[in-house]
Each structure stands twice: as structure tokens, then as C-alpha cells.
C-alpha atoms as a PDB file:
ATOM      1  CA  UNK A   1      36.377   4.823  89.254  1.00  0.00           C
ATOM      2  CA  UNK A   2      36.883   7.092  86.256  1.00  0.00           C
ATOM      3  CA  UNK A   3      35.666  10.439  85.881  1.00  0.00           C
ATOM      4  CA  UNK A   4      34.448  11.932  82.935  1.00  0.00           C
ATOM      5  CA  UNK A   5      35.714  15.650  81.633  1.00  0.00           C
ATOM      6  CA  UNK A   6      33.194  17.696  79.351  1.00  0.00           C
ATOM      7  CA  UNK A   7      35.162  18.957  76.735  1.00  0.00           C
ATOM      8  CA  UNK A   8      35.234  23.017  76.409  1.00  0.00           C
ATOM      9  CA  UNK A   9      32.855  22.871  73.670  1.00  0.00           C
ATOM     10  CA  UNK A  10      30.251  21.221  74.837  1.00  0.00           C
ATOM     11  CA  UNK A  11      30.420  23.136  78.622  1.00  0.00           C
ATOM     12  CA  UNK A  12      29.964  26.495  76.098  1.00  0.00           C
ATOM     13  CA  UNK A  13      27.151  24.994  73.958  1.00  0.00           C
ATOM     14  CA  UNK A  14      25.400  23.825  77.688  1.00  0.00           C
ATOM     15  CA  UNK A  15      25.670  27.699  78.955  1.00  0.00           C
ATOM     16  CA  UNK A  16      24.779  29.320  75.747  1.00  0.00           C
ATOM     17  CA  UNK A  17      21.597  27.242  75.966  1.00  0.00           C
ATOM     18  CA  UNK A  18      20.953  27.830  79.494  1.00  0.00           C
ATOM     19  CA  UNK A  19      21.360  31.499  79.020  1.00  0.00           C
ATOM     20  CA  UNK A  20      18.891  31.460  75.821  1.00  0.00           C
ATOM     21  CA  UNK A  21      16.410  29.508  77.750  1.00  0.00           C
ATOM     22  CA  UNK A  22      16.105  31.827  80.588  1.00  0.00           C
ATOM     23  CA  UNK A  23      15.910  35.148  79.017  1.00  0.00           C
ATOM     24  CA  UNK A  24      13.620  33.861  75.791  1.00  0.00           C
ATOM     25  CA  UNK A  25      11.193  32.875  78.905  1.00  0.00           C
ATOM     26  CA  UNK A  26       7.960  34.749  80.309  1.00  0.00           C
ATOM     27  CA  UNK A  27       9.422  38.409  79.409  1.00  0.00           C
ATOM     28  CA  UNK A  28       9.296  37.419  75.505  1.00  0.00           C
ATOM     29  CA  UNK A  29       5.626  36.296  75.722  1.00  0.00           C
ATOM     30  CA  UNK A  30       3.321  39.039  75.171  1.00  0.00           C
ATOM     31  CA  UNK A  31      -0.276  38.631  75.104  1.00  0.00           C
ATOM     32  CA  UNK A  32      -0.437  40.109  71.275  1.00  0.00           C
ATOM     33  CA  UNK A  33       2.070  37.593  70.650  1.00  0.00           C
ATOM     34  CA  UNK A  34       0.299  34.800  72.036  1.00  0.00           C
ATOM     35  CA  UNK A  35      -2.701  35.605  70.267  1.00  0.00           C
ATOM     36  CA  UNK A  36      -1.092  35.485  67.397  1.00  0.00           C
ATOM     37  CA  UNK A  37       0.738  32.363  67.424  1.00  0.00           C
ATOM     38  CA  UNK A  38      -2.479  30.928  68.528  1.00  0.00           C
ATOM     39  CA  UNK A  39      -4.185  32.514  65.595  1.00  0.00           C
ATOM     40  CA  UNK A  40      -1.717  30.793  62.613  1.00  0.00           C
ATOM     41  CA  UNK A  41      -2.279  27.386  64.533  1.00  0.00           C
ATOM     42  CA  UNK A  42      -6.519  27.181  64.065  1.00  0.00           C
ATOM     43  CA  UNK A  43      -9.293  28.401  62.044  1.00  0.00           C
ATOM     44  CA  UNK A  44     -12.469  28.549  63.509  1.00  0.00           C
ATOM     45  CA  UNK A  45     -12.540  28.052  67.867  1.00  0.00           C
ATOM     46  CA  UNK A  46      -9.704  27.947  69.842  1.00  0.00           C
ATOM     47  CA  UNK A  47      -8.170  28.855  72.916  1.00  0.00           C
ATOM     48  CA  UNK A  48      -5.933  31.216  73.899  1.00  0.00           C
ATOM     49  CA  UNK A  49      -5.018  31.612  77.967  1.00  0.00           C
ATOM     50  CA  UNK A  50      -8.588  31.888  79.311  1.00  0.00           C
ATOM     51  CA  UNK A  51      -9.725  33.366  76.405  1.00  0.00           C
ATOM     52  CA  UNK A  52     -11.596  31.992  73.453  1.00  0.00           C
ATOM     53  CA  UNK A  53     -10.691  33.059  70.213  1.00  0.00           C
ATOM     54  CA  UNK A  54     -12.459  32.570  66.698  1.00  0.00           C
ATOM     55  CA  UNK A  55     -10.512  33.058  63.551  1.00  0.00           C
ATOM     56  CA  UNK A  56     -12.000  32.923  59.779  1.00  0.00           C
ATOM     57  CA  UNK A  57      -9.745  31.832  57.397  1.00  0.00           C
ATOM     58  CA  UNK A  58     -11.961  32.508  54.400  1.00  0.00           C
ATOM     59  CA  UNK A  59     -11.361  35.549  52.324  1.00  0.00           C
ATOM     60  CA  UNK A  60     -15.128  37.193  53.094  1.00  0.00           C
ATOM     61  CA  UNK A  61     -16.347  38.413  56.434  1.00  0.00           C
ATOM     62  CA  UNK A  62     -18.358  36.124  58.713  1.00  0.00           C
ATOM     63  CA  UNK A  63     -20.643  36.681  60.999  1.00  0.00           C
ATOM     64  CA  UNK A  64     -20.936  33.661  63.879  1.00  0.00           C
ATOM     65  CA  UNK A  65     -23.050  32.811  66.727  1.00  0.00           C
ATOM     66  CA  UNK A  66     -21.266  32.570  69.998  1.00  0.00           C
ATOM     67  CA  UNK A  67     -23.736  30.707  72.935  1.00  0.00           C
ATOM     68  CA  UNK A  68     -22.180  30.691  76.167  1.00  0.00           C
ATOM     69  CA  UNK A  69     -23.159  28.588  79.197  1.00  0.00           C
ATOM     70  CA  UNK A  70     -23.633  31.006  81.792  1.00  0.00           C
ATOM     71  CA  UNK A  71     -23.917  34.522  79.787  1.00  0.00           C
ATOM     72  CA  UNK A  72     -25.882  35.238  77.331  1.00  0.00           C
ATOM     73  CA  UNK A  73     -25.551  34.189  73.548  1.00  0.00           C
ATOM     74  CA  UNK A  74     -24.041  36.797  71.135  1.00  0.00           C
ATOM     75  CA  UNK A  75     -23.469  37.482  67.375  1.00  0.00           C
ATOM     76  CA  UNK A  76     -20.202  38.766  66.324  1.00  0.00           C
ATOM     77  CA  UNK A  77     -19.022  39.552  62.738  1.00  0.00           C
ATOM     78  CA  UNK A  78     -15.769  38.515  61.917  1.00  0.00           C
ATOM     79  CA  UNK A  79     -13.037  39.978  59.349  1.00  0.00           C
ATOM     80  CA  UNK A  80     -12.106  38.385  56.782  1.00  0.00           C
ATOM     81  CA  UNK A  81      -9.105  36.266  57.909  1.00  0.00           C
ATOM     82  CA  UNK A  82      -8.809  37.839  61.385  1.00  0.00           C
ATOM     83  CA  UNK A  83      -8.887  36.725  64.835  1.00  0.00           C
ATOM     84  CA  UNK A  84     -11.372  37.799  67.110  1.00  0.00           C
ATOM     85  CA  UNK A  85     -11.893  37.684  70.699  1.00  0.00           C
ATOM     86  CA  UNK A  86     -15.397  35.688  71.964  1.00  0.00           C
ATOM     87  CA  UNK A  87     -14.965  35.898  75.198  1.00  0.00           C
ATOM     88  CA  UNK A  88     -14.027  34.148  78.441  1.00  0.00           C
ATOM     89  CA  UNK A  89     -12.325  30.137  77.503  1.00  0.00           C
ATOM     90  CA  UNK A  90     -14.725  28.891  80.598  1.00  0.00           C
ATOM     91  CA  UNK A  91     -18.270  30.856  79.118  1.00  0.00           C
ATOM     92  CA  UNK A  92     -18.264  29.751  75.379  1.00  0.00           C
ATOM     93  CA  UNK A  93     -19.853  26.884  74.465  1.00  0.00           C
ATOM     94  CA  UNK A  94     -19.692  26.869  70.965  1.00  0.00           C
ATOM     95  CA  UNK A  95     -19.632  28.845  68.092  1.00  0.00           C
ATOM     96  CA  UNK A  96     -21.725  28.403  64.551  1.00  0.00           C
ATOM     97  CA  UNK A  97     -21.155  29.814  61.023  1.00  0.00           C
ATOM     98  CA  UNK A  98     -24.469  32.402  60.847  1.00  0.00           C
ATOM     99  CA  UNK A  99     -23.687  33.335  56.740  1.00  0.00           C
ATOM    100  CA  UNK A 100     -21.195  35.122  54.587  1.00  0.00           C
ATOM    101  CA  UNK A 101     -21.018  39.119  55.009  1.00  0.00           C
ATOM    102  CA  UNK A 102     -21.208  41.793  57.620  1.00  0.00           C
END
């Protein structure tokens, strides 16, 4: 039966990516960070944790209509190319372009 031998090189590749993996884990995830990733990803609805998230990617402010299933249905202006917070992932139905300006 032979054995195989790692080679010193790859043994210190295997621990420097071990060690990267565990501290780049849940302490480098913020929530601001989080949102923000999620915000370069989508424009219009999108999730982020149990929130939902709208972001315009036009260059004018927008104001939306947010209906929900259990709460009750909201307006919300938007900034130009921003990402806004709707509400809870599990409430918001959808969301629909009102007009241009707010």
C-alpha cells in the first residue's frame, strides 16, 4: 500500500485557506454590508435577510407603491439610485412604479 506525502507547499496553501475562511466568516458580515452587496446585485425588489429592499437605478427619484399581505399598503419615495428599506421579506407583496419625482 503506498502512502501519499503532501508536499510543504500545498500543506501551507491548505492552512492559509483554512485560516482565511474562518476569520472572513460571520464577524466580516455586517448588516450595512449586506445591504449593500444586495443593493449592486438588483434594481427594483429584492431581498435582503428578512427584509425587503427596493432600489431605483434611474437617475430621478421614484416614488413606489408597496402592498403588503397582512399590513397595510404604503407609498414610499425613493432616491434617486438608492436603496430603501420596504419592510419585512414575509409582508411585501409587491411593489409598483407610482411616477417620476418626490
Amino acid at each position: 500500500m503506498s502512502r501519499r506525502r503532501f508536499s510543504g507547499k500545498a500543506m501551507t496553501a491548505t492552512a492559509l485557506t483554512a485560516i482565511a475562511l474562518l476569520t472572513a466568516g460571520p464577524a466580516a458580515a455586517s448588516a450595512a454590508t449586506a445591504v449593500e452587496r444586495t443593493a449592486a446585485m438588483a434594481c427594483g425588489l429584492h431581498r435582503a435577510g428578512t427584509q425587503a429592499l427596493y432600489t431605483s437605478c434611474d437617475d430621478r427619484n421614484e416614488w413606489i407603491f408597496v402592498t403588503r399581505i397582512f399590513g397595510s399598503n404604503q407609498y414610499h419615495c425613493a432616491g434617486a439610485r438608492r436603496t430603501i428599506d420596504v419592510g419585512p421579506w414575509n409582508d411585501v407583496f409587491r411593489v409598483y412604479h407610482q411616477h417620476w419625482g418626490c
